[in-house]
Protein backbone atom coordinates (compact mmCIF):
# COMPACT_ATOMS: atom_id res chain seq x y z
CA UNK A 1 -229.05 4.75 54.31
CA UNK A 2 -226.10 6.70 53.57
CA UNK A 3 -224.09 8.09 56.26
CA UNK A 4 -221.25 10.25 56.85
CA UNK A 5 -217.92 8.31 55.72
CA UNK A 6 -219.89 6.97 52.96
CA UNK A 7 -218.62 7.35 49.59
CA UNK A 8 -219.79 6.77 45.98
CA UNK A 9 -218.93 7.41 42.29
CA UNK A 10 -220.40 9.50 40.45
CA UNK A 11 -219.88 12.14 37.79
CA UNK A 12 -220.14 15.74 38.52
CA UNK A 13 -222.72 15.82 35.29
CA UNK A 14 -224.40 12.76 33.27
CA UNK A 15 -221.58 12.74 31.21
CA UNK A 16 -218.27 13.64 32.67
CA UNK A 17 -216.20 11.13 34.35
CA UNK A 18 -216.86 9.80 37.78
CA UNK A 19 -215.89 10.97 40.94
CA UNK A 20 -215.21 9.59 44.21
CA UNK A 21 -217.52 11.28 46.66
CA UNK A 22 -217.47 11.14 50.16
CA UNK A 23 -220.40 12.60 52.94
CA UNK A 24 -218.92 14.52 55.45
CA UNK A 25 -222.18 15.06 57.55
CA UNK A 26 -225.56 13.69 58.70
CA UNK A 27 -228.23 14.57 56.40
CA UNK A 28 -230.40 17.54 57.19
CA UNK A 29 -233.96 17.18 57.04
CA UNK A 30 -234.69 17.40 53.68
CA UNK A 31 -232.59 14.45 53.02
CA UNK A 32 -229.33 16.58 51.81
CA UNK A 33 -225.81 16.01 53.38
CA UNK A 34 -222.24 17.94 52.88
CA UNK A 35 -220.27 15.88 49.97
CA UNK A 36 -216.57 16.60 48.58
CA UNK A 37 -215.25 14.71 45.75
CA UNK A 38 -211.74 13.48 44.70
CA UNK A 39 -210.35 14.51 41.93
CA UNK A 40 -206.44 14.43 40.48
CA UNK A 41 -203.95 16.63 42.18
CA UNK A 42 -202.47 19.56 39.62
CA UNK A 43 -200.40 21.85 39.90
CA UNK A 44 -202.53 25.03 40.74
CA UNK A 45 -205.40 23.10 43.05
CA UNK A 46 -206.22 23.82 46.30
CA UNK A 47 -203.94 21.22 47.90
CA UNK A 48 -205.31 21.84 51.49
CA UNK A 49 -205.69 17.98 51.53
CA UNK A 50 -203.90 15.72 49.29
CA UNK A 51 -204.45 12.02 49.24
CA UNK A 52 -202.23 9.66 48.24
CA UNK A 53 -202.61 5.73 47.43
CA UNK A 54 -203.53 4.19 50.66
CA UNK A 55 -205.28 6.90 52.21
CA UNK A 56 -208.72 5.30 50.81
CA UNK A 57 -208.60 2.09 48.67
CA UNK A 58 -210.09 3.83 45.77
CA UNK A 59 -207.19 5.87 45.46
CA UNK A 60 -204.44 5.24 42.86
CA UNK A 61 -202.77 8.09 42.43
CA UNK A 62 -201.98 11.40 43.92
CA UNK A 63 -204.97 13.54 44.37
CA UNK A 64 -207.02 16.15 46.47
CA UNK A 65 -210.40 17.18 47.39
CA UNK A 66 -211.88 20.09 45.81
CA UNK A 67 -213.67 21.57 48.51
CA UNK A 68 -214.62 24.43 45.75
CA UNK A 69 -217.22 22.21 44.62
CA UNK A 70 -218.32 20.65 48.54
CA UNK A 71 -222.11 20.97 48.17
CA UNK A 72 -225.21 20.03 49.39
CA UNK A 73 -226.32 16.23 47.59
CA UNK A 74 -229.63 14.53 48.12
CA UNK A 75 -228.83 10.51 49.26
CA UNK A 76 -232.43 9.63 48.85
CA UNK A 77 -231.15 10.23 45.03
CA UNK A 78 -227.52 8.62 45.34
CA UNK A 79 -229.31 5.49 47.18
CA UNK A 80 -231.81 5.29 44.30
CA UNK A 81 -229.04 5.72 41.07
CA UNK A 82 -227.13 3.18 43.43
CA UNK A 83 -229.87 0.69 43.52
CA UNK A 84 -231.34 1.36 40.05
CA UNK A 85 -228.11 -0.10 38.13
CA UNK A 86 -228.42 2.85 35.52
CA UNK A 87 -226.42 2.13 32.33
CA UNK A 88 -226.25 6.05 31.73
CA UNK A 89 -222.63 6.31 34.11
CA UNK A 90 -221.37 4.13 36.99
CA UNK A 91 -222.93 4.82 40.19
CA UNK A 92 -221.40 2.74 42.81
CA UNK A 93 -220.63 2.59 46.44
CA UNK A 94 -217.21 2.73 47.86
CA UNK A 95 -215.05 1.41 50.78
CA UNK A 96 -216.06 3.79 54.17
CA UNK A 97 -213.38 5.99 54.92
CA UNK A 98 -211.75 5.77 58.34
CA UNK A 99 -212.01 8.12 60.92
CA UNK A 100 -208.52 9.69 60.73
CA UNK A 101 -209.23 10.32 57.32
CA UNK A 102 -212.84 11.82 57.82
CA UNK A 103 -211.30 14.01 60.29
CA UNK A 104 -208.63 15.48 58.42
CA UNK A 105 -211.52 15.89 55.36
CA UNK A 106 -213.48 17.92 57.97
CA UNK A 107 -210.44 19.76 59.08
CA UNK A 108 -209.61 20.76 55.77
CA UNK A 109 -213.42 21.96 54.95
CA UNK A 110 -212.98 24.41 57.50
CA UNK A 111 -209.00 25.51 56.39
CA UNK A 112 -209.62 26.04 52.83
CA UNK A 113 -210.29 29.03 51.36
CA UNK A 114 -212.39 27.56 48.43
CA UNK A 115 -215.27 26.04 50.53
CA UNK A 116 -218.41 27.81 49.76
CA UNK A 117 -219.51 30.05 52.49
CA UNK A 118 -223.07 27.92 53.06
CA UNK A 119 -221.25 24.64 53.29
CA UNK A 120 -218.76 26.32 55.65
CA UNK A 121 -221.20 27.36 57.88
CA UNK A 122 -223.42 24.51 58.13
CA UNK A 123 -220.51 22.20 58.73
CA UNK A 124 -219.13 24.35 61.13
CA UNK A 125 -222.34 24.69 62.88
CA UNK A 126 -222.85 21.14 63.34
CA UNK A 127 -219.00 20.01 64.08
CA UNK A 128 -218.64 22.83 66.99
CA UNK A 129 -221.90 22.23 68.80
């Protein structure tokens, strides 16, 4: 089972490029946990977190999380796509992240201004408690 500091690839849509993906929380009951994905730092991103090489293996350049699109993701589905082998786009588990890192992730939930309000929330319900 999937678990917070897990992370995955896989694109945002069937076909669109994969993403790293990491859980930030437990799953609720319905099976659903708080993901953030990677993507390449630009020049007008929310930079509230940027990664570099070394932060996670994965990483190979510098990038950031964009906590704009931090949602809600089912891992009964990422644990099936992972264990189906679809040909359709790469679905594949990743390298935990370490705890320094999952805490500054979490940190930086909370701090940005681009997290939806719901994720916000929940996350903040759960961390502070």
């Amino acid at each position: 089972m999937l678990k917070a500091g897990d992370t995955f690839l896989l694109p945002k849509q069937a076909n669109q490029t994969e993403h790293l993906w990491i859980v930030l929380t437990p799953p609720r009951e319905d099976g659903t946990a708080v993901c953030v994905n990677v993507t390449s730092w630009k020049v007008d991103c929310d930079d509230t977190v940027i990664l570099m090489p070394g932060d996670h293996s994965f990483l190979t350049k510098k990038s950031v999380i964009h906590y704009e699109d931090a949602r809600f993701i089912s891992l009964d589905r990422v644990e099936q796509l992972l264990a189906s082998g679809t040909n359709q786009f790469v679905c594949k588990q990743q390298f935990c992240c370490t705890y320094a890192l999952m805490e500054r992730l979490r940190q930086g939930l909370l701090k940005s201004k681009r997290t939806p309000n719901g994720v916000k929330d929940h996350c903040r319900s759960i961390w502070n408690s």
